[in-house]
C-alpha atoms as a PDB file:
ATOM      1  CA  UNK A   1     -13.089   2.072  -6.538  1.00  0.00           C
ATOM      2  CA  UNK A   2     -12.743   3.625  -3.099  1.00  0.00           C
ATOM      3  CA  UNK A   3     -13.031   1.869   0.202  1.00  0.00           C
ATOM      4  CA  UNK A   4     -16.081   3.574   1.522  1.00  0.00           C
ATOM      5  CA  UNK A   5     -17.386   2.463  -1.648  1.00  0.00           C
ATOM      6  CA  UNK A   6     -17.724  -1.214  -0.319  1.00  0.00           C
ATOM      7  CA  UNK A   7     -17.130  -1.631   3.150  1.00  0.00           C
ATOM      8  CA  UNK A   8     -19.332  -2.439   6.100  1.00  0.00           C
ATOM      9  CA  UNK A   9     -20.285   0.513   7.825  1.00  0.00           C
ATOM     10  CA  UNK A  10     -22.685  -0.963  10.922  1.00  0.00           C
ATOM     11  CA  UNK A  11     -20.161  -2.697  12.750  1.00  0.00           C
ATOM     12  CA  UNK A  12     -19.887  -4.349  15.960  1.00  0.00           C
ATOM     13  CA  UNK A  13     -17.211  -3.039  18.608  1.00  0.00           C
ATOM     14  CA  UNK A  14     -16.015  -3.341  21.913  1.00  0.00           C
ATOM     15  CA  UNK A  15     -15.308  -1.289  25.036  1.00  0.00           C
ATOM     16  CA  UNK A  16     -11.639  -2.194  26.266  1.00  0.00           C
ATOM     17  CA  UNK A  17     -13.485  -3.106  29.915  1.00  0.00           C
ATOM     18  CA  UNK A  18     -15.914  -5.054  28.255  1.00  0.00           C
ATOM     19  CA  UNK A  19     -15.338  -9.269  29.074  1.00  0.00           C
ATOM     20  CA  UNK A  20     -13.578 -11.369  26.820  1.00  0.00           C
ATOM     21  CA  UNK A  21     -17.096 -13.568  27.069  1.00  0.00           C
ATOM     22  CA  UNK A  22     -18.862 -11.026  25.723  1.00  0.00           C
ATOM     23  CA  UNK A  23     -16.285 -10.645  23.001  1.00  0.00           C
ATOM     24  CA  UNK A  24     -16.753 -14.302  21.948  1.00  0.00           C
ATOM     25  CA  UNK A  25     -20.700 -13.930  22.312  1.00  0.00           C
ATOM     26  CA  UNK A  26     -20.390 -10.657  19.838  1.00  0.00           C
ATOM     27  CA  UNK A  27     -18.613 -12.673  17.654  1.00  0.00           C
ATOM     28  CA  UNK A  28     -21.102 -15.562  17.758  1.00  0.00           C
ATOM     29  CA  UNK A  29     -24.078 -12.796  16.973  1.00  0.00           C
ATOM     30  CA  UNK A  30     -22.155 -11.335  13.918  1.00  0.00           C
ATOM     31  CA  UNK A  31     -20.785 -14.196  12.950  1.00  0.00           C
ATOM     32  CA  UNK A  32     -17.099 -12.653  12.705  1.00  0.00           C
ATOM     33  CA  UNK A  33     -13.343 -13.650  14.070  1.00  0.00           C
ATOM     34  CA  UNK A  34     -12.615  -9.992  15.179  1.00  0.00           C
ATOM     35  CA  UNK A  35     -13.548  -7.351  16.296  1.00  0.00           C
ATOM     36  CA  UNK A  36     -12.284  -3.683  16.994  1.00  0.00           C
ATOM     37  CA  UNK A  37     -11.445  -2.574  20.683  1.00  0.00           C
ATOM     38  CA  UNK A  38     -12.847   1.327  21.042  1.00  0.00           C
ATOM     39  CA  UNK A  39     -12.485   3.757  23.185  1.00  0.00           C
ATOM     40  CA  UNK A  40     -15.109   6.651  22.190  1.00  0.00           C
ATOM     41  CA  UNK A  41     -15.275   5.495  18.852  1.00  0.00           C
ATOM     42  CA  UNK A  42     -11.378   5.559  18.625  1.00  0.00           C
ATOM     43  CA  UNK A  43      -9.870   2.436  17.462  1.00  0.00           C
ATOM     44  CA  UNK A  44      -7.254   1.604  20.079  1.00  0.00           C
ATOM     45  CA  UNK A  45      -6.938  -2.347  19.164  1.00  0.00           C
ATOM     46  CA  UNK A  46      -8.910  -5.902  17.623  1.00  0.00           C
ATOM     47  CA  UNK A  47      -9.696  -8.528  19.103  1.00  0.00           C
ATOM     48  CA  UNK A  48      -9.211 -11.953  17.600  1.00  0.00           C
ATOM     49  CA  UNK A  49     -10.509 -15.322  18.308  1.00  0.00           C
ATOM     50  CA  UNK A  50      -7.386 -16.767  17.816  1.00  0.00           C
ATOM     51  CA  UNK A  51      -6.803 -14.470  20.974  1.00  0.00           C
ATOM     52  CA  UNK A  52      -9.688 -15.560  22.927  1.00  0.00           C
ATOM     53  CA  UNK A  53      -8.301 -19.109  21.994  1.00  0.00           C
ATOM     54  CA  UNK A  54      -4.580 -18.476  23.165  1.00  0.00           C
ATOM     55  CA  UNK A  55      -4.762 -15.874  25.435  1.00  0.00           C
ATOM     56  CA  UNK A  56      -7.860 -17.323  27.739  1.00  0.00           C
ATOM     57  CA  UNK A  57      -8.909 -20.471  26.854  1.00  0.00           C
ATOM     58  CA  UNK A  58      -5.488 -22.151  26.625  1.00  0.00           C
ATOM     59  CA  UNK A  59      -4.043 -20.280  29.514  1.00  0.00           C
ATOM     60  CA  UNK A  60      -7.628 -21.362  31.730  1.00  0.00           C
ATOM     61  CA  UNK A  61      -8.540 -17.661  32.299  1.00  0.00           C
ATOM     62  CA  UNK A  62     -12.077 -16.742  33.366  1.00  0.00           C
ATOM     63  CA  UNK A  63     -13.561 -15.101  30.487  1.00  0.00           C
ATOM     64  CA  UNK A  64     -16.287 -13.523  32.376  1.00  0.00           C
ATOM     65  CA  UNK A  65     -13.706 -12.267  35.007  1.00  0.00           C
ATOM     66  CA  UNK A  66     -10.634 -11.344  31.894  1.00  0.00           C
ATOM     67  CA  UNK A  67     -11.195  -8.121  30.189  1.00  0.00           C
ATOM     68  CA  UNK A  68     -10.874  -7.190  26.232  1.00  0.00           C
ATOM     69  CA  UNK A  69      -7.970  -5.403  27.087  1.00  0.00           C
ATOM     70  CA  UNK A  70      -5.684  -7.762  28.384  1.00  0.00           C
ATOM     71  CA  UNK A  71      -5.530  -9.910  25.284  1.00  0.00           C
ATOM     72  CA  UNK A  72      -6.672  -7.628  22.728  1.00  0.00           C
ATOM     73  CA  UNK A  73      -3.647  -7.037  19.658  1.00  0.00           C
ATOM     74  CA  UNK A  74      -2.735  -3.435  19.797  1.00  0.00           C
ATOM     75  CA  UNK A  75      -0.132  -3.271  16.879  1.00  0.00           C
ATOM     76  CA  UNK A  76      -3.205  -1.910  14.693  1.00  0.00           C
ATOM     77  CA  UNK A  77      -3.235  -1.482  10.681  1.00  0.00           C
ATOM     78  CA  UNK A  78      -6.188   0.719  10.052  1.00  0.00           C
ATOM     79  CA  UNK A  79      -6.964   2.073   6.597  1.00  0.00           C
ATOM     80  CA  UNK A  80      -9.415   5.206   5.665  1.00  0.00           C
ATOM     81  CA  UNK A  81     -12.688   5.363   3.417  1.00  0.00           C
ATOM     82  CA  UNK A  82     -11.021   7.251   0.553  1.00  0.00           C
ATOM     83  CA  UNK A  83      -8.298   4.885   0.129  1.00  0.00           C
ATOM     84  CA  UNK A  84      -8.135   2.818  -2.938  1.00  0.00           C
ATOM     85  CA  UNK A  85      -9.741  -0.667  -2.505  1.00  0.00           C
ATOM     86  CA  UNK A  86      -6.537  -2.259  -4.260  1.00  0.00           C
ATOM     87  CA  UNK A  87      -3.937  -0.396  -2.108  1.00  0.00           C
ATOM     88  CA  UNK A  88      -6.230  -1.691   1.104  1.00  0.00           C
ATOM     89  CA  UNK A  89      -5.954  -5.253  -0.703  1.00  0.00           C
ATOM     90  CA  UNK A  90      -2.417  -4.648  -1.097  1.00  0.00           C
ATOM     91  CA  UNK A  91      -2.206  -3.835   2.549  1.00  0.00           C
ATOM     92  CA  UNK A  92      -4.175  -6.534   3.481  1.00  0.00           C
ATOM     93  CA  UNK A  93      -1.822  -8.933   2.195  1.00  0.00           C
ATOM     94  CA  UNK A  94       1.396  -7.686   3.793  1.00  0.00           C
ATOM     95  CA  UNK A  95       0.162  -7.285   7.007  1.00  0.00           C
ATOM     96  CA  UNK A  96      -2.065 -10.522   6.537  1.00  0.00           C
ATOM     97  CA  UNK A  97      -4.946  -9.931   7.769  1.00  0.00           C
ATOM     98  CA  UNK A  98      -8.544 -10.597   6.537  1.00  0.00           C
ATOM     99  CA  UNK A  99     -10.328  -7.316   7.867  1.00  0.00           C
ATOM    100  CA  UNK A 100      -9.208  -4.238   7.885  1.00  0.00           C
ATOM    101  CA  UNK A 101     -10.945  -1.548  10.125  1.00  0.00           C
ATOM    102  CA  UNK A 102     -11.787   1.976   8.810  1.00  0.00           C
ATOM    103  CA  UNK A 103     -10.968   5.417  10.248  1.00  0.00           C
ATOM    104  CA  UNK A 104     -11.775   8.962   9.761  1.00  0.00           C
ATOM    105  CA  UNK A 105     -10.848  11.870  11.946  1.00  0.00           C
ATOM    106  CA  UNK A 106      -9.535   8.857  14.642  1.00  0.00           C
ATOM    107  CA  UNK A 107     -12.764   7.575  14.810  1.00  0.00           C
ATOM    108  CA  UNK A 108     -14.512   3.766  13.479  1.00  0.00           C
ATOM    109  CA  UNK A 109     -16.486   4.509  10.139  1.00  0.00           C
ATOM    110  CA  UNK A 110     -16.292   1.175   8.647  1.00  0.00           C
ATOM    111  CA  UNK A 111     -14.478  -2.216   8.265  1.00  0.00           C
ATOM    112  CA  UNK A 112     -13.347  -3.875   4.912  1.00  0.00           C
ATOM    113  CA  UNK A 113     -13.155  -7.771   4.638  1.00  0.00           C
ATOM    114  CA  UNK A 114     -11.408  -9.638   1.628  1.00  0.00           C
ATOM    115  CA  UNK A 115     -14.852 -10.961   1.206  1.00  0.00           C
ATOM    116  CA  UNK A 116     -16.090  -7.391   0.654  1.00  0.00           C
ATOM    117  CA  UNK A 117     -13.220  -7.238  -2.143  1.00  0.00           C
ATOM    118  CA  UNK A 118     -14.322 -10.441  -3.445  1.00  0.00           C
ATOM    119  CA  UNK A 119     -17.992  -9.544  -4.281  1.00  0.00           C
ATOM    120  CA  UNK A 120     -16.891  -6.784  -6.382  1.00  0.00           C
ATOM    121  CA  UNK A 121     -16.493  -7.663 -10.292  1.00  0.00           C
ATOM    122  CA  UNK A 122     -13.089  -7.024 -11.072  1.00  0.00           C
ATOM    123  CA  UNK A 123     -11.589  -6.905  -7.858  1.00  0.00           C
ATOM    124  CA  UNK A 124     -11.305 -10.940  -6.807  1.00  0.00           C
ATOM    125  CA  UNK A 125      -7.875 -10.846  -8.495  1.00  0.00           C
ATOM    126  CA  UNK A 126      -6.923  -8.446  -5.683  1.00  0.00           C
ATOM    127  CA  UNK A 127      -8.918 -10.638  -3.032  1.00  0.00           C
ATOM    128  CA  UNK A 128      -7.117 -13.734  -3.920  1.00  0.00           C
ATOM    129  CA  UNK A 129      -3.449 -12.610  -3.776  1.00  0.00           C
ATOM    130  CA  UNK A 130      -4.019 -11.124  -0.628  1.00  0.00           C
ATOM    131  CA  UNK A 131      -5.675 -14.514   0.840  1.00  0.00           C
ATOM    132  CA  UNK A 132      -2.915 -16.173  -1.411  1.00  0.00           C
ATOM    133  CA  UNK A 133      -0.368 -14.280   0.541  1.00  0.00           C
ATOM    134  CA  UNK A 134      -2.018 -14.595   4.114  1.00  0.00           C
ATOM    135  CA  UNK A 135      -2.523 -18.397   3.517  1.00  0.00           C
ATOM    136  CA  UNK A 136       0.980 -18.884   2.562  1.00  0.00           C
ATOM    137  CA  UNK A 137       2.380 -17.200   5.765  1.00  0.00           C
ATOM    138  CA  UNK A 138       0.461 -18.528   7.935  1.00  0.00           C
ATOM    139  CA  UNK A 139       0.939 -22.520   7.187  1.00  0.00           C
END
């Protein structure tokens, strides 16, 4: 099964200008702990709210005043719709991350969550070693 097959194609993104509050009110609409940082439609990093957490909150930034930018993680693994939904679980778990944003010709086409993996029948054996893996590293 391919990626494209199963991953979330309307996504929500942000502008690298955009504020970290409207970051964390994004994720509060969507009901997600990252998002990717665009630049016409080009993935250029994700934002976490484990950064919103460290990088503003716990360092008393203004979140209205701090942009995306400053605190978004630019060390990006991105995978591509035609890429085999084990290798991206594979990835997934070495890198350990839960989502894993989608690219095609540089630009956003999709993200892929371990949950994504999980609702597929025979694939939650490849959704729990990579949340096996994550989990492990980050105790």
């Amino acid at each position: 099964m391919l990626v494209k097959d199963i991953m979330t194609k309307d996504i929500a993104s942000l502008d690298t200008d955009d504020s970290v509050e409207k970051a964390a009110q994004l994720m509060k609409q969507h009901d997600v702990g990252s998002i990717p940082v665009c630049r016409d439609k080009q993935v250029v990093g994700i934002l976490t709210d484990r950064d919103i957490a460290l990088r503003t909150v716990a360092e008393g930034k203004d979140s209205k005043q701090q942009k995306v930018c400053d605190i978004m993680s630019t060390e990006l693994t991105l995978g591509k719709p035609d890429m085999n939904v084990t290798d991206a679980a594979s990835i997934m778990s070495e890198k350990q991350i839960r989502r894993l944003p989608i690219v095609e010709n540089n630009n956003l086409v999709g993200i892929v969550a371990l949950g994504d993996i999980c609702l597929e029948p025979g694939l939650e054996h490849n959704a729990e070693d990579a949340l096996k893996n994550i989990s492990e590293h980050t105790k």
